[in-house]
C-alpha atoms as a PDB file:
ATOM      1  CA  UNK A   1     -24.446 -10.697  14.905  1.00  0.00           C
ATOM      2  CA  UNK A   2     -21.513 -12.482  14.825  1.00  0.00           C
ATOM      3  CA  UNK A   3     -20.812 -12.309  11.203  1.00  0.00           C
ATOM      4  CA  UNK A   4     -21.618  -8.755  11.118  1.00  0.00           C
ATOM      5  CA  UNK A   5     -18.693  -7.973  14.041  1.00  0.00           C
ATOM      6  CA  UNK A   6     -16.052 -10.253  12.041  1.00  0.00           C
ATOM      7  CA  UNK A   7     -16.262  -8.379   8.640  1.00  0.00           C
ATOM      8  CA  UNK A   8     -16.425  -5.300  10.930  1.00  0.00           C
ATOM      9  CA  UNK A   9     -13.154  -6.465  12.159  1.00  0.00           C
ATOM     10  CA  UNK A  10     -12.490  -7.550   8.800  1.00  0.00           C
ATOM     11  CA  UNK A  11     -13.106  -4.239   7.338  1.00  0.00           C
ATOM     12  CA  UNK A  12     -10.423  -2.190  10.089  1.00  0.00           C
ATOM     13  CA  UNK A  13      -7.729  -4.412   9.817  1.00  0.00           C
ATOM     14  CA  UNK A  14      -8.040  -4.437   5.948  1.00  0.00           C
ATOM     15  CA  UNK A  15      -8.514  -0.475   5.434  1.00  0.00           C
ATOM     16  CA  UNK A  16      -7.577   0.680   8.403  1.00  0.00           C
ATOM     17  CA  UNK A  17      -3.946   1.410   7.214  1.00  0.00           C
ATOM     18  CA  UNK A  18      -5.185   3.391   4.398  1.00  0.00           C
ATOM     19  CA  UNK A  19      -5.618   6.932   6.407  1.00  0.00           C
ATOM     20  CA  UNK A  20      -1.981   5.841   8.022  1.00  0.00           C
ATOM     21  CA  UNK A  21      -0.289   5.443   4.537  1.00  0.00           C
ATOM     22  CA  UNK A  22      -1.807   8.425   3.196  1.00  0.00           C
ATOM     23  CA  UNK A  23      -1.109  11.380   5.785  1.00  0.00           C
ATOM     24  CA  UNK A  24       2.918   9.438   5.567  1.00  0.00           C
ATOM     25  CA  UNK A  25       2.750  10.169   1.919  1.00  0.00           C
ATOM     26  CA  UNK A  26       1.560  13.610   1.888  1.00  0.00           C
ATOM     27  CA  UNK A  27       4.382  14.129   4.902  1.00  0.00           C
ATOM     28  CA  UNK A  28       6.940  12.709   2.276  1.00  0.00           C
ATOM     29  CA  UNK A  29       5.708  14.869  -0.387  1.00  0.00           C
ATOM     30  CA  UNK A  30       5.931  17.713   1.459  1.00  0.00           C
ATOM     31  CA  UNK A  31      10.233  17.292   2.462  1.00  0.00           C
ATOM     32  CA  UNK A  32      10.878  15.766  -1.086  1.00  0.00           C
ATOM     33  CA  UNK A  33       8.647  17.762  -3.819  1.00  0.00           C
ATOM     34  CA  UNK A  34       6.475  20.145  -2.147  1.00  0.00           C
ATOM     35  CA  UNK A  35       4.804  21.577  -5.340  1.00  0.00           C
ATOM     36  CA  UNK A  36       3.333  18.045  -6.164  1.00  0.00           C
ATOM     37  CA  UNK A  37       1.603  16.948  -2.682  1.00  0.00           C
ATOM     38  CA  UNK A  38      -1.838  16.231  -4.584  1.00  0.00           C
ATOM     39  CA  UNK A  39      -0.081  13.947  -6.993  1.00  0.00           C
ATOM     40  CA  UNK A  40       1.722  12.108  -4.614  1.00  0.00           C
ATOM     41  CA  UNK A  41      -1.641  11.668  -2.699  1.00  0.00           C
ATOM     42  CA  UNK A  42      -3.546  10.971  -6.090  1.00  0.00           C
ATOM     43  CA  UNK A  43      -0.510   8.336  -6.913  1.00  0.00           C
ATOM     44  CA  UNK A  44      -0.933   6.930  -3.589  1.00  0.00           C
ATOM     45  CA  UNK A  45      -4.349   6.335  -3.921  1.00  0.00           C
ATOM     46  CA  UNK A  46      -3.910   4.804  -7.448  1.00  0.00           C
ATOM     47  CA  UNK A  47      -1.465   1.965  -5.713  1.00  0.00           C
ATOM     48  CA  UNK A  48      -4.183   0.841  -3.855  1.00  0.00           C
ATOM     49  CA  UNK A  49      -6.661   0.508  -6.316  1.00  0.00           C
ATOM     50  CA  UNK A  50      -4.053  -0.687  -8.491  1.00  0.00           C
ATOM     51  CA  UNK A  51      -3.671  -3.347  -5.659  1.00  0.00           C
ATOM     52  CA  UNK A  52      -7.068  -4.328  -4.936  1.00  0.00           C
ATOM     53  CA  UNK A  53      -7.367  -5.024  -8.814  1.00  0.00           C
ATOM     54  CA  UNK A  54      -4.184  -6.739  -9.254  1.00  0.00           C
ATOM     55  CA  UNK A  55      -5.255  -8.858  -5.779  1.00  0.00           C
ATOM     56  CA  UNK A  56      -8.252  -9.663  -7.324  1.00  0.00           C
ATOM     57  CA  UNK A  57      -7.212 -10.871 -10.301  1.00  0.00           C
ATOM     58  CA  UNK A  58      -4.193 -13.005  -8.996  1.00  0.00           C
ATOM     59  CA  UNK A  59      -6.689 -14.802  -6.405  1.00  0.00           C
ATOM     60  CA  UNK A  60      -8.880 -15.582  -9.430  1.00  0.00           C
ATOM     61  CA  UNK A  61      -5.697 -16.837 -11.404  1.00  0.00           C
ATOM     62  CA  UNK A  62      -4.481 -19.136  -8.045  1.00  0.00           C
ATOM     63  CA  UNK A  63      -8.024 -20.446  -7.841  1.00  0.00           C
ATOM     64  CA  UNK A  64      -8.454 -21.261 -11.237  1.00  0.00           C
ATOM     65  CA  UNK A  65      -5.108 -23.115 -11.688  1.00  0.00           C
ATOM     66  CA  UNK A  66      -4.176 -24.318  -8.181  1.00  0.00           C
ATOM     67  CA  UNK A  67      -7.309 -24.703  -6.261  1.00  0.00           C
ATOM     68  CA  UNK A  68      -9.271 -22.917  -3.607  1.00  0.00           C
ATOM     69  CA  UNK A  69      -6.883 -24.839  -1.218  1.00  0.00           C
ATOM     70  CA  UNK A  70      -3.527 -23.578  -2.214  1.00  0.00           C
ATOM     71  CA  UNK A  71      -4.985 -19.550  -1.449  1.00  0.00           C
ATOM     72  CA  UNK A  72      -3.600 -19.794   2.177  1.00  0.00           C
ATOM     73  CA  UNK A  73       0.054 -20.579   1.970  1.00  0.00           C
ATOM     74  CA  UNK A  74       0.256 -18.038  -1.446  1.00  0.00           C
ATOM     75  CA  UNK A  75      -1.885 -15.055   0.715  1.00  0.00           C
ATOM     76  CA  UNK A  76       1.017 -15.941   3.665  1.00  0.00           C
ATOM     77  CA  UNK A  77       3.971 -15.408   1.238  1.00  0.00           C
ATOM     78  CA  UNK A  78       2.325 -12.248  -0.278  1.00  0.00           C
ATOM     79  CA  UNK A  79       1.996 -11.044   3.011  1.00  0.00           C
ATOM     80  CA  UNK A  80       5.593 -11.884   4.048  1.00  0.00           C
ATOM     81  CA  UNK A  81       6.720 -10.177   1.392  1.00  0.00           C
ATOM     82  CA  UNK A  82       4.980  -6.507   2.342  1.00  0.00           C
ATOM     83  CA  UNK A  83       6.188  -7.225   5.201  1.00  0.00           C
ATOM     84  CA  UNK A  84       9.960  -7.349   3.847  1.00  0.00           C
ATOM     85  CA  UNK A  85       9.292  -4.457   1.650  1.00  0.00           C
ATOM     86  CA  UNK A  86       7.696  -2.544   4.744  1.00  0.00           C
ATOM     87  CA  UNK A  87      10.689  -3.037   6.979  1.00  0.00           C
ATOM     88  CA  UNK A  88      13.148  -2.009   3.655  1.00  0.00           C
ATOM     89  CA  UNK A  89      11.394   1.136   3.321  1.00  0.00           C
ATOM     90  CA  UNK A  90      11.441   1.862   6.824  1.00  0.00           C
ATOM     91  CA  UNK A  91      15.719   1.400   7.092  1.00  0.00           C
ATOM     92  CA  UNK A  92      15.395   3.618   4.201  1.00  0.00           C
ATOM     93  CA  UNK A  93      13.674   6.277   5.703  1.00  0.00           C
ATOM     94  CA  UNK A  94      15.929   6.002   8.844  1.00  0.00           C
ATOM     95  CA  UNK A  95      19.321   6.007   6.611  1.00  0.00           C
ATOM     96  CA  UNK A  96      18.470   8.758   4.226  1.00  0.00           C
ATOM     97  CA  UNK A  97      16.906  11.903   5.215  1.00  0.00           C
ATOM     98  CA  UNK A  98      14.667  13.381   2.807  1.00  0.00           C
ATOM     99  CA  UNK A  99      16.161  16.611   0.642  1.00  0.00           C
ATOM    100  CA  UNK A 100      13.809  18.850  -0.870  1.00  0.00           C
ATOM    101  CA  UNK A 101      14.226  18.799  -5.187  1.00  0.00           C
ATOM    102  CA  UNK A 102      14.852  22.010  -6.618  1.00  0.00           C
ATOM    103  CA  UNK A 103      11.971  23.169  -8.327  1.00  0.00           C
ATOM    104  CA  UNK A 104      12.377  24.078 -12.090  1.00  0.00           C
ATOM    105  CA  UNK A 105      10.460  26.528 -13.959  1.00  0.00           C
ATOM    106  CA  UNK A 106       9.443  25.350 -17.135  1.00  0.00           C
ATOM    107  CA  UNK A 107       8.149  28.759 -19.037  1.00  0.00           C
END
């Protein structure tokens, strides 16, 4: 039982943004390019498989070359620096309001 509550927990803390993340894109599709919601959704959705795969793959390399020991400290700076990019993105929504794009015809 135990095991089955922690990668419960597990589980909402590591996809539990994902819903968040996604309504805050469509919202910032819909000021800034309201004709492409679905592909800023679809784009969105990308990044985090793009992510998971990219994760994947430099855990593998940091095991391989560094050791099963050295995952901790590297996972901390990763984090730290989503962190710094989620704070710069949030002065940046603060400081610039979003202006709809004109949209172009292209017949």
């Amino acid at each position: 039982m135990p095991l089955a509550l922690t990668v419960l927990a597990w589980g909402a803390v590591a996809f539990g943004n994902v819903p968040g993340l996604q309504v805050y894109v469509v919202q910032q599709a819909e000021k800034v390019a309201p004709d492409a919601v679905d592909v800023a959704a679809g784009f969105n959705i990308a990044a985090f498989n793009l992510g998971v795969a990219g994760g994947s793959w430099g855990g593998a390399q940091v095991v391989q070359q560094l050791g099963l020991g050295h995952t901790p400290w590297i996972a901390a700076l990763v984090t730290l620096g989503a962190l710094a990019l989620t704070l710069y993105s949030g002065r940046l929504d603060r400081r610039v309001p979003a202006q709809p794009q004109p949209v172009v015809s292209r017949a």
